[in-house]
Protein backbone atom coordinates (compact mmCIF):
# COMPACT_ATOMS: atom_id res chain seq x y z
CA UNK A 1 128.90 227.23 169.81
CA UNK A 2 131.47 229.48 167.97
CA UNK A 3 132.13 229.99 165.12
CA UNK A 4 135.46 227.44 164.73
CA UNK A 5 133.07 225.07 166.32
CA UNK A 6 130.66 225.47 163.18
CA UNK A 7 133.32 224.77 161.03
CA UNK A 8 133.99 221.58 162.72
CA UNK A 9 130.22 220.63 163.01
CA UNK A 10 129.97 221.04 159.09
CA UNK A 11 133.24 218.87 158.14
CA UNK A 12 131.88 216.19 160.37
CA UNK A 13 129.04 216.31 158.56
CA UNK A 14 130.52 216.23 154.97
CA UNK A 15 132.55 213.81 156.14
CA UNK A 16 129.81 211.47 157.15
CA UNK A 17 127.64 212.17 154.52
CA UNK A 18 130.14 211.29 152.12
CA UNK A 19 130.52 207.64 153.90
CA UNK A 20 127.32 207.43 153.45
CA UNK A 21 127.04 208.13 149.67
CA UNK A 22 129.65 205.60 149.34
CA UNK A 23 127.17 202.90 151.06
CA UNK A 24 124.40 203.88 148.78
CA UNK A 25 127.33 203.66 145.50
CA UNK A 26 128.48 199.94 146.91
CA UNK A 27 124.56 198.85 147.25
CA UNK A 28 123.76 200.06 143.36
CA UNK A 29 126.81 198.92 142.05
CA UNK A 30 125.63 195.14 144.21
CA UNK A 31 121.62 195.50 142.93
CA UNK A 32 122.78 191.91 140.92
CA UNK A 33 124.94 190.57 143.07
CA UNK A 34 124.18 187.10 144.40
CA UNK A 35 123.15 186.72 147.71
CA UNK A 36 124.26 190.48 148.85
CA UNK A 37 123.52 192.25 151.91
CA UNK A 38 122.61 195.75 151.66
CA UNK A 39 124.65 198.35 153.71
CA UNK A 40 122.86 201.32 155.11
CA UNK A 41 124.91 204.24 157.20
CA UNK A 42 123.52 205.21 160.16
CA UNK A 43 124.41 209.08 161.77
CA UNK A 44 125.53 208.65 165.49
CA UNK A 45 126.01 211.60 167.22
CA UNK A 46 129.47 212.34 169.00
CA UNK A 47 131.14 214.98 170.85
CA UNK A 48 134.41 215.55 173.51
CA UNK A 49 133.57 216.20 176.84
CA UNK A 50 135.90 216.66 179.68
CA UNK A 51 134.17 216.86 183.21
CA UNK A 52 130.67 218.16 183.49
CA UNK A 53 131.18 220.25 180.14
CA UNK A 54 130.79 219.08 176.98
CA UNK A 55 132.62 219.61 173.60
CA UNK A 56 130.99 220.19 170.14
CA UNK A 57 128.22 217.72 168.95
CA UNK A 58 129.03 216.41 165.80
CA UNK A 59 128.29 213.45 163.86
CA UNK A 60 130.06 209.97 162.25
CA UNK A 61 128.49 207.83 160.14
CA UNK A 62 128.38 204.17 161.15
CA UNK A 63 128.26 201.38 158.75
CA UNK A 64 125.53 198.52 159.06
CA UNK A 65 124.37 195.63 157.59
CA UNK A 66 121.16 194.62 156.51
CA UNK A 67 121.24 190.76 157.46
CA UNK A 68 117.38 190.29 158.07
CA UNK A 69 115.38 191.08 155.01
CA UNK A 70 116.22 187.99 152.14
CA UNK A 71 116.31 188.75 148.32
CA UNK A 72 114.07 186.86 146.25
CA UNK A 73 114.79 183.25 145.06
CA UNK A 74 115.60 183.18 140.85
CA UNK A 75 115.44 179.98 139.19
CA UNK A 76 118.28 178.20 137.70
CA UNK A 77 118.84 175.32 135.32
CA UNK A 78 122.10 173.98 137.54
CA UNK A 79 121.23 171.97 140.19
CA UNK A 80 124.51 173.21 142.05
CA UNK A 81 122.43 176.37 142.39
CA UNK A 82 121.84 176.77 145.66
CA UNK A 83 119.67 179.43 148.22
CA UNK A 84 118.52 179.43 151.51
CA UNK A 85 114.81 179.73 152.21
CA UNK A 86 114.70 181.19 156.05
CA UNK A 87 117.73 182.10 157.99
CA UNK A 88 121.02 180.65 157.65
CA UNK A 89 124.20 181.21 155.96
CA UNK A 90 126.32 178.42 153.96
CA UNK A 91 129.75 177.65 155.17
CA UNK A 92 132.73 177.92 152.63
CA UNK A 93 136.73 177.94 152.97
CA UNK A 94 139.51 179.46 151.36
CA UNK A 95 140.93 176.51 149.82
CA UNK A 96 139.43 172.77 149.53
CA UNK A 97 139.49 170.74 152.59
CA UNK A 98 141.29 173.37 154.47
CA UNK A 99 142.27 172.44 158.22
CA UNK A 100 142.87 175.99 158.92
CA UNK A 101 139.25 177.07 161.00
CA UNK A 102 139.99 180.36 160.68
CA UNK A 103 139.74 180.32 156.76
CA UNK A 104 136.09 179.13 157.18
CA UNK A 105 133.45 181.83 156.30
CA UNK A 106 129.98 182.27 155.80
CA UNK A 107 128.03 183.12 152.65
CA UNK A 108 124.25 183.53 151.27
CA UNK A 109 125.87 183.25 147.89
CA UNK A 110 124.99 179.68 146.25
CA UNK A 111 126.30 180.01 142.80
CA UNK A 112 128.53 176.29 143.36
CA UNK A 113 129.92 174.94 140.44
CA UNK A 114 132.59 171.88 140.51
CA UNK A 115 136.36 173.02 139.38
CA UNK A 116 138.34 170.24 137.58
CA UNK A 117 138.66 168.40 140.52
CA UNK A 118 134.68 168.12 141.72
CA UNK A 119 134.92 170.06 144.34
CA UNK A 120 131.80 172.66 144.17
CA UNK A 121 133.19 176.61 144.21
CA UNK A 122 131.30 179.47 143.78
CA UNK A 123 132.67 182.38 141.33
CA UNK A 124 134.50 184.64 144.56
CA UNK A 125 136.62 181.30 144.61
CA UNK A 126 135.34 179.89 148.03
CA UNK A 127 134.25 176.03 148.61
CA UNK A 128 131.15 175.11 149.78
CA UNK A 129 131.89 173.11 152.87
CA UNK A 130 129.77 170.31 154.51
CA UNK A 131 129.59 166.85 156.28
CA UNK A 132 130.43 163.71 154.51
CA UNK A 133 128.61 160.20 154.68
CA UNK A 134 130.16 157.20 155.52
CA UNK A 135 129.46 153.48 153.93
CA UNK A 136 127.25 153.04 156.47
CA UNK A 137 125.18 155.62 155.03
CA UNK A 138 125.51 158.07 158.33
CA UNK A 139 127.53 161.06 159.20
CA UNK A 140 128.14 159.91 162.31
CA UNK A 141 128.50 162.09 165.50
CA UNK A 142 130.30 165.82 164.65
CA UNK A 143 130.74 168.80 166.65
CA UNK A 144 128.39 171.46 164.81
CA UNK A 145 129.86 174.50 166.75
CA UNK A 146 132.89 173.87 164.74
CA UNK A 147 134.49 173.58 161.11
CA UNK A 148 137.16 170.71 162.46
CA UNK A 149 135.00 168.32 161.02
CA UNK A 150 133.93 169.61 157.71
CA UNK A 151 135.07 168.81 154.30
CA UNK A 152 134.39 170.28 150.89
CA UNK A 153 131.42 168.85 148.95
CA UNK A 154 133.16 167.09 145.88
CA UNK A 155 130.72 165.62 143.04
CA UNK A 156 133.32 164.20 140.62
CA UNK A 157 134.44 160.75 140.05
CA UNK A 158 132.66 158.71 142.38
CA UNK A 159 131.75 155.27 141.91
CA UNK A 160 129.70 153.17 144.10
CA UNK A 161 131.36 150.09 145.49
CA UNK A 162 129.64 146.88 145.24
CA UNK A 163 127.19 145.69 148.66
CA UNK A 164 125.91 142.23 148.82
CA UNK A 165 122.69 142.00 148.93
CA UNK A 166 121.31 140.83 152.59
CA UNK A 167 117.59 141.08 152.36
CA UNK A 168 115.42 140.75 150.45
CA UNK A 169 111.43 141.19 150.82
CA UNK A 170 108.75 139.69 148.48
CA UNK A 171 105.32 141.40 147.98
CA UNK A 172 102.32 140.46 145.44
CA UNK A 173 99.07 138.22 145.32
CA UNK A 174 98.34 134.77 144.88
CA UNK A 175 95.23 133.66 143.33
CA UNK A 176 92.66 132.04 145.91
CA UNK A 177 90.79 130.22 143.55
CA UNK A 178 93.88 127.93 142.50
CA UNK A 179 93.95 126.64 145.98
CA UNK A 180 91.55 123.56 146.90
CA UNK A 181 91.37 122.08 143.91
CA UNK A 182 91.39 118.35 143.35
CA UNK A 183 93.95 118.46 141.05
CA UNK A 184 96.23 121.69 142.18
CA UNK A 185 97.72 123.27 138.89
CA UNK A 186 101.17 123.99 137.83
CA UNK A 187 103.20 125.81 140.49
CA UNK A 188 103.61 129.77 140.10
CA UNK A 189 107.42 130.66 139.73
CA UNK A 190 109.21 133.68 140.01
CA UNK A 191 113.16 134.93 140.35
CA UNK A 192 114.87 138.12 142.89
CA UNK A 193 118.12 139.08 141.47
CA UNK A 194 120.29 139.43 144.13
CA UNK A 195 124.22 140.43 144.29
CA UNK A 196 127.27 139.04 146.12
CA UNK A 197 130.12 140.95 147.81
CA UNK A 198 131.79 141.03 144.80
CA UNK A 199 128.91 143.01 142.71
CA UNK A 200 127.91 139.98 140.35
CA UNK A 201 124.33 139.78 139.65
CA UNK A 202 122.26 136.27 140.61
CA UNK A 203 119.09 135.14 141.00
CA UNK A 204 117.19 132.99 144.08
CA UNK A 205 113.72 131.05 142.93
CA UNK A 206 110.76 131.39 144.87
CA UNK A 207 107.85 128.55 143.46
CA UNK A 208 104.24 129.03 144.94
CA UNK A 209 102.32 125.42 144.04
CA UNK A 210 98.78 125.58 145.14
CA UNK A 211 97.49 122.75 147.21
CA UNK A 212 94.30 120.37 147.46
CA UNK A 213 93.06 122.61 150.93
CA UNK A 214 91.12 125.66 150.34
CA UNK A 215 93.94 128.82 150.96
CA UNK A 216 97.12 127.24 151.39
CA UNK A 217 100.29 126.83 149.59
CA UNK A 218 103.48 124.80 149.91
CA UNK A 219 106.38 127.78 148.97
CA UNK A 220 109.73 126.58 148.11
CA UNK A 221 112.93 128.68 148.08
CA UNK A 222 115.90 128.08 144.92
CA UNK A 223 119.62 128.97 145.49
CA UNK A 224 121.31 131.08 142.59
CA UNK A 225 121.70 127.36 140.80
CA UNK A 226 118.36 125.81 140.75
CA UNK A 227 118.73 123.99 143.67
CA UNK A 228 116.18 123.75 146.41
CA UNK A 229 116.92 125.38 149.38
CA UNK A 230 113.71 124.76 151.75
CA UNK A 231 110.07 124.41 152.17
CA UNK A 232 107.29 125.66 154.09
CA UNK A 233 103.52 125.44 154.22
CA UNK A 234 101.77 128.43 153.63
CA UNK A 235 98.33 129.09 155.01
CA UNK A 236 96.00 132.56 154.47
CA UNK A 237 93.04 133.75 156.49
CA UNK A 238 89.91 133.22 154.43
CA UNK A 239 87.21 135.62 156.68
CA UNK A 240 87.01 138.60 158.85
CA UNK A 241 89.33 141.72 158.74
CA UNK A 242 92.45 139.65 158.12
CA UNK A 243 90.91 137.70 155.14
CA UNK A 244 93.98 137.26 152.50
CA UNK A 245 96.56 137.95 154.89
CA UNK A 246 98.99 135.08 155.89
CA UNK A 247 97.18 132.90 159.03
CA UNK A 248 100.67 130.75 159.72
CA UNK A 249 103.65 128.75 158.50
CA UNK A 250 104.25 125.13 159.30
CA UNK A 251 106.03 122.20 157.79
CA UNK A 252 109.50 123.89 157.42
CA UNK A 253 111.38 121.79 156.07
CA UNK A 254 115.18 122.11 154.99
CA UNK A 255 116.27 120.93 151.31
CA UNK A 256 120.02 122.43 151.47
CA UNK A 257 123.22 120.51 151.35
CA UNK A 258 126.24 122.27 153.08
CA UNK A 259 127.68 124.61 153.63
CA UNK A 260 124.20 125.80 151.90
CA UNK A 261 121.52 126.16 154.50
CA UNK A 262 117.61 126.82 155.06
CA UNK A 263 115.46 128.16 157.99
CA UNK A 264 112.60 129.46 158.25
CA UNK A 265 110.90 131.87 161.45
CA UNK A 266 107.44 131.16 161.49
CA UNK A 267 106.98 134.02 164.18
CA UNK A 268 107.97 136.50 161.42
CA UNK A 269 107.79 135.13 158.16
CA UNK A 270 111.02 135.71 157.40
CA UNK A 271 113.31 132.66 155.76
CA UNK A 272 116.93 133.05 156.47
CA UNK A 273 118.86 131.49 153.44
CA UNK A 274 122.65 130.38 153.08
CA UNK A 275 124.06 130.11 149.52
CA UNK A 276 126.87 128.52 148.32
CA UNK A 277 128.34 131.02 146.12
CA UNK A 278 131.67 131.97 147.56
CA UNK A 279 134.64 130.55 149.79
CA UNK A 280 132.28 132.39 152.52
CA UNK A 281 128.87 131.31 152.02
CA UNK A 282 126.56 134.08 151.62
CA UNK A 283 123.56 134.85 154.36
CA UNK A 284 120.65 136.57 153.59
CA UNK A 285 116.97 136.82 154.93
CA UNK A 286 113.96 136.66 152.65
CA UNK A 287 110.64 138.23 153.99
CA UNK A 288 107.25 136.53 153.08
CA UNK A 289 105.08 138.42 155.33
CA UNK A 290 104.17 138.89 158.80
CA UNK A 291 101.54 136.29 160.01
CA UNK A 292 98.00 138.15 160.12
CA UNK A 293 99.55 141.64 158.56
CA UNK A 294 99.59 143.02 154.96
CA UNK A 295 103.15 143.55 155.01
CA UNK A 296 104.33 140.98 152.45
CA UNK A 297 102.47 138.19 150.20
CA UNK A 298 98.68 138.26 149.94
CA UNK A 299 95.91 135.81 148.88
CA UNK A 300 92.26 137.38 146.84
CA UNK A 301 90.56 135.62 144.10
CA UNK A 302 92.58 137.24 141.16
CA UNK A 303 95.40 137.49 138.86
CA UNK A 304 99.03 136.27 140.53
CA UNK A 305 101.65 138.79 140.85
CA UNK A 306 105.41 138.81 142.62
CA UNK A 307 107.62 141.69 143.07
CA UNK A 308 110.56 141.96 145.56
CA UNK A 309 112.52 144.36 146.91
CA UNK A 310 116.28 144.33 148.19
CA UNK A 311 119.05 146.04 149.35
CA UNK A 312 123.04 145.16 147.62
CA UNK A 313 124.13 146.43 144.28
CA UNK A 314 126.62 145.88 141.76
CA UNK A 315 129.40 148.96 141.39
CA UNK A 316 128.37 152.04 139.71
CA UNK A 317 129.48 155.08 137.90
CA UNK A 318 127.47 158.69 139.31
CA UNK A 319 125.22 159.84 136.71
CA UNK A 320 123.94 163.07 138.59
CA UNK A 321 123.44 164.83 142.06
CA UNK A 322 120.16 165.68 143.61
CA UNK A 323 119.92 168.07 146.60
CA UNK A 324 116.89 168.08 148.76
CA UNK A 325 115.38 170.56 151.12
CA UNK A 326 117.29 169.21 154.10
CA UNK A 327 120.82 169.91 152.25
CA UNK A 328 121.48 165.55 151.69
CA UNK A 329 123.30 165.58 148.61
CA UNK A 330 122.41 162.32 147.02
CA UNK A 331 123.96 160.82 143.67
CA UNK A 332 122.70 158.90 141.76
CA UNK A 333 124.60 156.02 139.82
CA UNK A 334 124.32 153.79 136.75
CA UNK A 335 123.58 150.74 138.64
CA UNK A 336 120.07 152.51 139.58
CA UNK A 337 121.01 153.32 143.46
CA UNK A 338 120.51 156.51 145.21
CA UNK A 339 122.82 157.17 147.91
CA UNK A 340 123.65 160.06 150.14
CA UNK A 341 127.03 161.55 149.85
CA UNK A 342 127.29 165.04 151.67
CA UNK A 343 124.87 166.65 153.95
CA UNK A 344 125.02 170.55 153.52
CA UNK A 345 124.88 172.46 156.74
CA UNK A 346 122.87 175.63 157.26
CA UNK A 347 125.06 178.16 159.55
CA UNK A 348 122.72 179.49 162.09
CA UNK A 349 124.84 183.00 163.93
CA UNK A 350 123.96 184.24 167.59
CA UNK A 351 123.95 187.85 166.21
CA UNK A 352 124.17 187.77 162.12
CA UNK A 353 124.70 191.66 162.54
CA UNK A 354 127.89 191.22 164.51
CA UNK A 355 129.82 189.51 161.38
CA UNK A 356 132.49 191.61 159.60
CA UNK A 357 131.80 191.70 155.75
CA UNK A 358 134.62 190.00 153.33
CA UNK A 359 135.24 189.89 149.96
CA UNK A 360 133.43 187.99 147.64
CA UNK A 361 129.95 188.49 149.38
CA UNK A 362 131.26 185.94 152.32
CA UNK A 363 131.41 187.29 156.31
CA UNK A 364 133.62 186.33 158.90
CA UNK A 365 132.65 185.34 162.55
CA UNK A 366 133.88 187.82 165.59
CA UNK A 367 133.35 188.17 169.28
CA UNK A 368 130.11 190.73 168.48
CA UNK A 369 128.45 187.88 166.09
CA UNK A 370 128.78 185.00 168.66
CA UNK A 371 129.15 181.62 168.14
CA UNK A 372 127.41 179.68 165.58
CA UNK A 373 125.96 176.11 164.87
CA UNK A 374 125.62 174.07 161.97
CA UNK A 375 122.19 173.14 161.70
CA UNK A 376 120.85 170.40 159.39
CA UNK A 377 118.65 172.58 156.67
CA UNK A 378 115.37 172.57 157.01
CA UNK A 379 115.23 172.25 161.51
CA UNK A 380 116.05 174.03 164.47
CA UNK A 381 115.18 177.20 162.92
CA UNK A 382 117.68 177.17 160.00
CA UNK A 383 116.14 177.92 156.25
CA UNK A 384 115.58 174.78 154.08
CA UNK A 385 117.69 174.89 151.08
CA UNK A 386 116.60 175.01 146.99
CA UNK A 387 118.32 173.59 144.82
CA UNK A 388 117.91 174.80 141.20
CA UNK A 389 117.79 178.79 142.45
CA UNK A 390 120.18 181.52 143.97
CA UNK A 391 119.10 184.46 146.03
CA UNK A 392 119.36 187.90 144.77
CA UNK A 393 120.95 190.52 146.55
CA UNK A 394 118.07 192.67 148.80
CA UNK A 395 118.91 195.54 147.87
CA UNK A 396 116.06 198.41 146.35
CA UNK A 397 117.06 200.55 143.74
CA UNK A 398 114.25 202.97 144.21
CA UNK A 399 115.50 202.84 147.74
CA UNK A 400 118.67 203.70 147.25
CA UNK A 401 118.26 206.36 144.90
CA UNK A 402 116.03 208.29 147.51
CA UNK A 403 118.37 207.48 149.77
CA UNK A 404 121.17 209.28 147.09
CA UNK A 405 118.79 212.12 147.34
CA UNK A 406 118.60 213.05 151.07
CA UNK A 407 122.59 212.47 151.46
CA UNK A 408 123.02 214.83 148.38
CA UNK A 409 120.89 217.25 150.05
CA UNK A 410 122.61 216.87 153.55
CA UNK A 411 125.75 217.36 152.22
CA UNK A 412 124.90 220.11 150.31
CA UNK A 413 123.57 221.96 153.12
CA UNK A 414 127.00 220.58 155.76
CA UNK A 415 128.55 222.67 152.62
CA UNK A 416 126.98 225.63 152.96
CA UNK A 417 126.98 225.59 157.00
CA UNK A 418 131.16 225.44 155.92
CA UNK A 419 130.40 228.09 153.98
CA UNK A 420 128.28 230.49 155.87
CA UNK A 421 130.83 229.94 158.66
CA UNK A 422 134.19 231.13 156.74
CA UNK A 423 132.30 234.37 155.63
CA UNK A 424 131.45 235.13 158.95
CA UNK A 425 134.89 234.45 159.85
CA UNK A 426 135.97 236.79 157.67
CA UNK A 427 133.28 239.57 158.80
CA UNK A 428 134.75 238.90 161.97
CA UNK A 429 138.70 239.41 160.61
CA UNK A 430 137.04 243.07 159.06
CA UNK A 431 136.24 244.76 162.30
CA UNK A 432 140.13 245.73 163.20
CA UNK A 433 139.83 248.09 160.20
């Protein structure tokens, strides 16, 4: 190597070093920084070479990302605080709803708050960006290897829509010792609120009345006026493993007047009811219990008790948001329902080190990174998500200062090779005198 060579070999090398003391300056100044990635510079050698001869070695520092090692989780009081536990990036966009896939990005940085609209941003002004659920309650089918479908997670005004209630399922006990009895007692009455399409709150009757025989019971079924809608005979195994459970159902027996209607599946248990409360009459099943199962109504020696449990619901008002470890954003309304609203994907990345770094802690796919799918959290391999906690950047401060250190050093010493090379240079320049 000559001389002139040297003083190439050094420049390279302050030149590189000094990339890489700007890496080790961004990673400090990012020690706080939500959800950051550390950058580290690694020194490639390089050199021209033309033929079988080569040119000087020298070196270039080339940047890299530190996408495997996670920061640790901090705990939050906003439950819009969100972090991935495992691997997996959220998806955000430039602006809300955009159409525009190429303004989707990724991000481990789960600081979302709602703007004035609802729509949940974090503070380098990109929206968190996930799958909506229908009424139905589903997201239906979506193509996960693409942002087309996507929409930005908005908590603001929502209001639940009124569902009429279609089933409805009774549990409880009746007591044994009423039953067989020469003179039965008074009948054991109870009420299920249920609602119509429109959201308005009414009530079906269902009367238990003991008989004279040992274990049975003659149930009758009220519409939301009083009125009696049908009856069936009710009898309960009294020994063995199914002792309390219902044994069978006979005697049905139909008390409606239409367009009001009664039946009753003795297979099942299940009583299908028709009320008269609208200009279409309103259908709806009522489940006693399976014959010889403890799905529904029991009979033991005891105290009586009737509970129920249905679907429908008047409209309500959203009181908060709950996110679970799958990403199902839920709300939670003033009517006491719980529905699912958004489902927040977890971006899993062929090669996470292949994605160019943007501003605002967010990355952009390329050709290097591969394609990516939008895994529901918590499956397939993608991280489950926390609500209630962000993830702090992963980067080491006592790292990076030693880091400082050796770069100082190496430059330091590219300096003097700079140096040491120009005086000898100019040694050389003194021998024509």
């Amino acid at each position: 190597m000559s001389i002139s060579s040297a003083f190439v070999t050094g420049v390279s090398g302050l030149q590189a070093n000094a990339r890489a003391v700007g890496t080790t300056a961004e990673n400090i100044a990012n020690a706080n920084t939500v959800g950051y990635r550390r950058g580290f510079t690694q020194m490639v050698t390089t050199t021209a070479s033309s033929g079988q001869e080569s040119g000087v070695l020298s070196v270039k520092a080339v940047d890299e990302i530190d996408m495997a090692n996670p920061g640790g989780l901090i705990s939050t009081s906003s439950p819009t605080d969100l972090a991935i536990s495992g691997a997996g990036f959220f998806v955000v966009s430039v602006n809300p709803n955009e159409t525009v896939e190429t303004n989707y990005m990724l991000t481990r940085a789960g600081s979302f708050l709602p703007d004035e609209s609802g729509n949940l941003v974090n503070p380098a002004g990109y929206y968190l960006a996930g799958y909506r659920f229908g009424i139905d309650g589903t997201i239906g089918e979506v193509d996960r290897n693409s942002f087309g479908q996507m929409t930005t997670v908005n908590i603001g005004d929502i209001s639940q829509s009124a569902a009429a209630t279609t089933a409805v399922e009774a549990k409880g006990n009746l007591p044994a010792q009423e039953t067989g009895l020469a003179t039965p007692g008074a009948p054991f009455i109870t009420t299920s609120e249920i609602f119509t399409a429109l959201g308005e709150s009414q009530r079906i009757g269902v009367s238990w009345q003991p008989t004279s025989n040992l274990n049975e019971w003659d149930l009758t079924i009220r519409d939301q006026n009083g009125a009696d809608l049908g009856r069936v005979t009710v009898s309960f195994n009294d020994s063995g493993t199914l002792a309390g459970a219902p044994k069978a159902y006979s005697n049905v027996t139909s008390l409606a007047t239409a367009p009001a209607a009664f039946s009753f599946d003795t297979a099942t248990g299940v009583a299908t009811l028709t009320l008269d409360n609208g200009t279409t009459p309103q259908v709806l099943d009522l489940k006693v219990g399976t014959p010889n199962s403890f799905d529904g109504v029991t009979q033991f020696s005891g105290d009586f008790s009737q509970t129920f449990d249905r679907d429908g619901s008047n409209t309500g008002n959203l009181v908060r948001t709950e996110i679970d470890e799958d990403g199902i954003l839920y709300g939670v309304f003033d009517n006491g329902q719980r529905q699912p609203l958004f489902e927040i994907p977890v971006a899993l990345v062929d090669n996470p080190n292949g994605l160019i770094e943007e501003k605002g802690n967010a990355y952009s796919l390329t050709g290097e990174s591969g394609g990516f799918f939008a895994m529901q959290a918590n499956s397939g391999g993608a991280g489950g998500i926390n609500s209630g906690a962000l993830e702090g950047s992963n980067v080491d401060i006592a790292q990076e200062l030693t880091e400082l250190i050796k770069t100082q050093r190496a430059y330091t010493t590219n300096a003097k090779v700079v140096t040491t090379a120009d005086d000898m240079m100019e040694e050389t320049t003194r021998l024509k005198r």
